[in-house]
Protein backbone atom coordinates (compact mmCIF):
# COMPACT_ATOMS: atom_id res chain seq x y z
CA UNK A 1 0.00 0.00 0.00
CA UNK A 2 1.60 3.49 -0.93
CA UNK A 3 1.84 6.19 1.71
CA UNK A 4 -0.16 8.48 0.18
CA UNK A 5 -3.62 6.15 0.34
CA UNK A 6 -2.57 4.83 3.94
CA UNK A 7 -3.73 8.67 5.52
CA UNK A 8 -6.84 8.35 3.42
CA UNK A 9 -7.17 4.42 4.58
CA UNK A 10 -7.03 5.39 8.15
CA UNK A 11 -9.18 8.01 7.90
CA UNK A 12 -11.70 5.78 7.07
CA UNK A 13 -10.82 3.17 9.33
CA UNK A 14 -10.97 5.91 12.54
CA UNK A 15 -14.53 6.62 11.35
CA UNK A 16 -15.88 2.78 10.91
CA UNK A 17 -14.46 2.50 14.40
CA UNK A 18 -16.86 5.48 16.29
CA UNK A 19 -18.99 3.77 18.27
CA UNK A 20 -22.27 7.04 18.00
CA UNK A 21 -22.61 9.83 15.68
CA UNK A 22 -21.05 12.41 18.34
CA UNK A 23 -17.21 10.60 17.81
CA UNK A 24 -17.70 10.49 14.06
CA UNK A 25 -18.68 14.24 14.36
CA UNK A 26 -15.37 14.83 16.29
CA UNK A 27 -13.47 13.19 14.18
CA UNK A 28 -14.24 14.59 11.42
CA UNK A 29 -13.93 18.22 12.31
CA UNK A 30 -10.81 17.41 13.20
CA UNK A 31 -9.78 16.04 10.02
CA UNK A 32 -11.50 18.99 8.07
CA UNK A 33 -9.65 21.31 10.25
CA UNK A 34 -6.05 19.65 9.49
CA UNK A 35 -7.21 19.67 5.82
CA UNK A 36 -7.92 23.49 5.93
CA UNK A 37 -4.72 24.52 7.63
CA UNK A 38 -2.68 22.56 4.73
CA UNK A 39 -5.08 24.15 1.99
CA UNK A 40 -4.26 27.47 3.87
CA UNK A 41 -0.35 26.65 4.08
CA UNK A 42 -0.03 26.78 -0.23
CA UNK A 43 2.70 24.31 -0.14
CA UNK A 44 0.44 21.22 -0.41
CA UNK A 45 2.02 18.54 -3.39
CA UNK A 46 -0.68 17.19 -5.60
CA UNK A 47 -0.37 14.05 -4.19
CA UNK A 48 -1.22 14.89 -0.62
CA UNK A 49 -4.10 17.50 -2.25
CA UNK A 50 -5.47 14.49 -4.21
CA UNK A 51 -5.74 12.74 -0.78
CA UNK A 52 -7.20 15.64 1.19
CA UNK A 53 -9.95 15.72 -1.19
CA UNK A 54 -10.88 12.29 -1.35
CA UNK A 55 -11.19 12.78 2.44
CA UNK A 56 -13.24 15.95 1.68
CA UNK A 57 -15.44 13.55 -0.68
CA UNK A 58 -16.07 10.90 2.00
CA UNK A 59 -16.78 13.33 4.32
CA UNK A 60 -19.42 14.35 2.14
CA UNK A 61 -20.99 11.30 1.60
CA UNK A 62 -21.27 10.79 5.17
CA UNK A 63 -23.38 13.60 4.98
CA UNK A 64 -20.83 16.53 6.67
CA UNK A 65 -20.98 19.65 5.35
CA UNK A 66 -18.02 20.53 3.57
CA UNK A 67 -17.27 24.38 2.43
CA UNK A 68 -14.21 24.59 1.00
CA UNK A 69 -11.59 22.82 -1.41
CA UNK A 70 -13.03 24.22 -4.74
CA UNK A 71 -9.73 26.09 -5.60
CA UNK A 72 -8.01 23.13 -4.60
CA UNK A 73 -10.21 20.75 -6.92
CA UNK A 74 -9.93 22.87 -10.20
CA UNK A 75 -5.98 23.03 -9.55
CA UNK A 76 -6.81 19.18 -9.60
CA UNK A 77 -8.37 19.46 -12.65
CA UNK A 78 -5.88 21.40 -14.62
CA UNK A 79 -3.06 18.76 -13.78
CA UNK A 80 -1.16 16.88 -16.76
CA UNK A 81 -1.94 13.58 -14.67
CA UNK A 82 -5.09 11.56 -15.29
CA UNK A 83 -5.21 9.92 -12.08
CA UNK A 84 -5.09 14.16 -10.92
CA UNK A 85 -7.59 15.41 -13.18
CA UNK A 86 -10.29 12.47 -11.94
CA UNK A 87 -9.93 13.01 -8.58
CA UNK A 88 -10.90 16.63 -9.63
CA UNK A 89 -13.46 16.25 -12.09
CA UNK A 90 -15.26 13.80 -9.21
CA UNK A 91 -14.94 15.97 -5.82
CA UNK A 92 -16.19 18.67 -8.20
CA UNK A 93 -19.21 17.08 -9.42
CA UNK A 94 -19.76 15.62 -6.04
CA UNK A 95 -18.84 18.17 -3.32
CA UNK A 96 -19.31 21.43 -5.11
CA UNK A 97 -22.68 20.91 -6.90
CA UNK A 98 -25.07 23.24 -7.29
């Protein structure tokens, strides 16, 4: 398993682990707020900001409200890598729908 999926991996491992809604609440504000303090620190590689958005998408679907990332996805978008661009086509079409 590479290092870059692991974070992502564990991530979702904390959250099958909370036990009520509360934890999983916790933990995921948390998260989000680690996430926003890399967004915020500009010197995020593409690999870790393809990572920190699929944790923005799960996040989603667990049915968090998540406000921020768009930048972060269309930088995604623009990238010469496919494995880039559909991570930033899908937490696009996902997250940031109208």
């Amino acid at each position: 398993m590479s290092s870059n999926i692991k974070g992502l991996n564990l991530f979702i491992d904390d959250i099958r682990q909370c036990t009520n809604r509360e934890q999983e609440r916790a933990l995921v504000a948390k998260e989000v707020q680690k996430i926003r303090e890399s967004f915020n620190n500009k010197k995020v590689s593409s690999t870790d900001k393809k990572k920190y958005m699929y944790k923005l998408l799960y996040t989603q679907i667990l049915g968090h409200e998540v406000d921020f990332g768009f930048e972060e996805s269309v930088q995604l978008i623009s990238s010469p890598k496919v494995s880039e661009k559909y991570c930033g086509y899908i937490t696009t079409c996902t997250i940031f729908q109208a």
